[in-house]
Protein backbone atom coordinates (compact mmCIF):
# COMPACT_ATOMS: atom_id res chain seq x y z
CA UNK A 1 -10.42 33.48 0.12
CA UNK A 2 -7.25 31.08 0.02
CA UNK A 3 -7.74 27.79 -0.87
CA UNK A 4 -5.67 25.26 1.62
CA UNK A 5 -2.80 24.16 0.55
CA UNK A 6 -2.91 20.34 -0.49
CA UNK A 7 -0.08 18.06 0.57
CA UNK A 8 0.31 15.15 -1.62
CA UNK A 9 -0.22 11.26 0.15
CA UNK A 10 2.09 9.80 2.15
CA UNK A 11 2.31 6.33 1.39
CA UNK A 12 4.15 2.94 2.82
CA UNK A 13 5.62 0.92 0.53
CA UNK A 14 5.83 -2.82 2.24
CA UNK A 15 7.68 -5.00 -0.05
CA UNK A 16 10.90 -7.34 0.26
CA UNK A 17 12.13 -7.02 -3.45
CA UNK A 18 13.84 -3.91 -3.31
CA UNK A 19 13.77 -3.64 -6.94
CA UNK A 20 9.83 -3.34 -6.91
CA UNK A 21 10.08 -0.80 -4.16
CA UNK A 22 12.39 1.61 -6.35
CA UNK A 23 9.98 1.05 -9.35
CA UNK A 24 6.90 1.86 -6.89
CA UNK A 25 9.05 4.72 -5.93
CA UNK A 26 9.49 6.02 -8.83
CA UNK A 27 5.88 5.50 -9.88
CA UNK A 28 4.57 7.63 -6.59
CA UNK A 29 6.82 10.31 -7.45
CA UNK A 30 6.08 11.01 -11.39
CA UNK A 31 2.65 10.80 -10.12
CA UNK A 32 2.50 13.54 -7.23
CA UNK A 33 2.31 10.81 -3.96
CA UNK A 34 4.86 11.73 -1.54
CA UNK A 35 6.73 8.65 0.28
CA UNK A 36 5.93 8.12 3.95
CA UNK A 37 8.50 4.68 4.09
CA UNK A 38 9.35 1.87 3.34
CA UNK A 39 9.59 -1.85 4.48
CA UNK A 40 11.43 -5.18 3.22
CA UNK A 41 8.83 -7.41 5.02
CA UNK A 42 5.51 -7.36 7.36
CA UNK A 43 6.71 -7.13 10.66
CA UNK A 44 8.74 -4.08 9.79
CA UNK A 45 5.15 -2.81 7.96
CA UNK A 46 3.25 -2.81 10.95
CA UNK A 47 5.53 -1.39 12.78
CA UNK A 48 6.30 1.58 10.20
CA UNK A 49 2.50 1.96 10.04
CA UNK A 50 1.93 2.49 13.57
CA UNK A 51 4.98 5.16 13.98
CA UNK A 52 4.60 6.74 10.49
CA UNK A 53 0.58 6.88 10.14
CA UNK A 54 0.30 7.13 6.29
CA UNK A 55 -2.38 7.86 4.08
CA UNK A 56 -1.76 4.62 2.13
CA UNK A 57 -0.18 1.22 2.15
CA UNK A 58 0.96 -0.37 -0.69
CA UNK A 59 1.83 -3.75 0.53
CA UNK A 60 2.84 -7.35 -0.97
CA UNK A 61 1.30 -10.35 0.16
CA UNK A 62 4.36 -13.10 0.55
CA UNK A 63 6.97 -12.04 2.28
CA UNK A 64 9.58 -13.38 5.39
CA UNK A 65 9.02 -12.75 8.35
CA UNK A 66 5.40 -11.87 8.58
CA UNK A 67 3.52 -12.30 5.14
CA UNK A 68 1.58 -8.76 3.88
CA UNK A 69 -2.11 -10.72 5.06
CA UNK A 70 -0.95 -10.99 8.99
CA UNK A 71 0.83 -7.33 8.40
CA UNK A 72 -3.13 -6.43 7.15
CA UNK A 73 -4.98 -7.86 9.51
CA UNK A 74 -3.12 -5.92 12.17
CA UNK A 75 -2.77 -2.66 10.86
CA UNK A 76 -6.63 -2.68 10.40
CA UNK A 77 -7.30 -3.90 14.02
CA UNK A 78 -4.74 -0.52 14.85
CA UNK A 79 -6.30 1.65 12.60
CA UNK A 80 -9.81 -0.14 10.84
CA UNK A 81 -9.67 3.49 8.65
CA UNK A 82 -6.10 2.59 7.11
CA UNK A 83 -6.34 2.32 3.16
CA UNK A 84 -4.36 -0.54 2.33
CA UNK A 85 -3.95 -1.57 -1.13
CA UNK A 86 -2.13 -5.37 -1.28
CA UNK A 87 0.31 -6.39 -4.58
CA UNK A 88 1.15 -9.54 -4.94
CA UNK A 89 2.31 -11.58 -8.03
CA UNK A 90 -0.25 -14.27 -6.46
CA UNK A 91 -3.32 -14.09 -8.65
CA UNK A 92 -4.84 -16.95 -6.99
CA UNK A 93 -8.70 -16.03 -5.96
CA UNK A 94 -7.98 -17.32 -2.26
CA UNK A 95 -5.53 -14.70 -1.39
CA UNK A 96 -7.43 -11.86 -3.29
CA UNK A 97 -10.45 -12.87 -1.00
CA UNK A 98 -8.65 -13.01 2.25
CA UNK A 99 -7.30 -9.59 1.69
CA UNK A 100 -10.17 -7.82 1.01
CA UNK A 101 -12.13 -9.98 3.65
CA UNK A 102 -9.12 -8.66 5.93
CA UNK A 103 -10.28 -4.94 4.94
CA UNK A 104 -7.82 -4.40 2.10
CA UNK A 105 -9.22 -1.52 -0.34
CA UNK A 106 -8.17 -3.19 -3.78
CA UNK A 107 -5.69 -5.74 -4.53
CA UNK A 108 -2.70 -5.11 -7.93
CA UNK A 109 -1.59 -8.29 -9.06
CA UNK A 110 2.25 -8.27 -10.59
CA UNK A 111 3.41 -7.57 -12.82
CA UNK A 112 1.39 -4.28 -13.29
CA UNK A 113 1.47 -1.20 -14.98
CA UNK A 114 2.13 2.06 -13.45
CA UNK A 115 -1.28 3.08 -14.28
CA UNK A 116 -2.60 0.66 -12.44
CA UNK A 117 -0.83 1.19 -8.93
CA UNK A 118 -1.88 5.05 -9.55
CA UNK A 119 -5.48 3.98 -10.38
CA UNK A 120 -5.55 1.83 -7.49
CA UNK A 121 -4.29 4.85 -4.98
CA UNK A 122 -6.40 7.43 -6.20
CA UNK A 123 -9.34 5.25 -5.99
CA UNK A 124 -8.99 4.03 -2.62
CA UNK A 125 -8.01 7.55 -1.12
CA UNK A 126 -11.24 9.16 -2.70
CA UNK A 127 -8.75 11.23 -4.97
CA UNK A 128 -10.79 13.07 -7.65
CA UNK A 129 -8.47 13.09 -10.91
């Protein structure tokens, strides 16, 4: 018997630099994630999220518009399953705490390695290596 065929994840990339979403890009696709989107700030997250229904989110924290905690908190009340994995070069303990208080899976603080983001996915989509 076949085994099904398994797509890679679709993930959401929510950032405004778009600098850091090419390099995220480019980190999903020499490690077998598939890109569901993109977003330059929360708002436009949220949105994406509902329309585009990912596997993951990888999303900053500050942002215009609507900062990557408000984008959270909503997609979770959408969807309380979404895996959302926040980046942020914010390493203060308040905002890590919020997030995963706001049902963020893990949090990547910038700058990080590639390994890390990958790690990061993996682990919060129950990916075995």
């Amino acid at each position: 018997m076949e085994k099904p065929e398994v797509r890679p994840p679709r993930i959401l990339i929510v950032d405004d630099l778009s600098f850091m979403r090419t390099v995220i890009k480019e980190i999903l696709n020499d490690h077998g994630f598939t890109l569901a989107g993109e977003a330059q700030n929360g708002a436009e997250g949220w949105k994406a999220y509902t329309i585009l229904r990912p596997d993951a989110v990888l999303m900053d924290i500050t942002m215009p518009v609507m900062n990557g905690l408000e984008s959270l908190k909503r997609i979770r009340y959408f969807d309380p399953d979404a895996c959302v994995v926040m980046c942020s070069a914010l390493g203060e303990q308040e905002y890590i705490l919020r997030a995963i208080r706001y049902g963020a899976r893990d949090f990547i603080v910038k700058p990080f390695r590639p390994e890390r983001i990958v790690s990061a996915l993996r682990i919060a989509l129950r990916i075995d290596e």
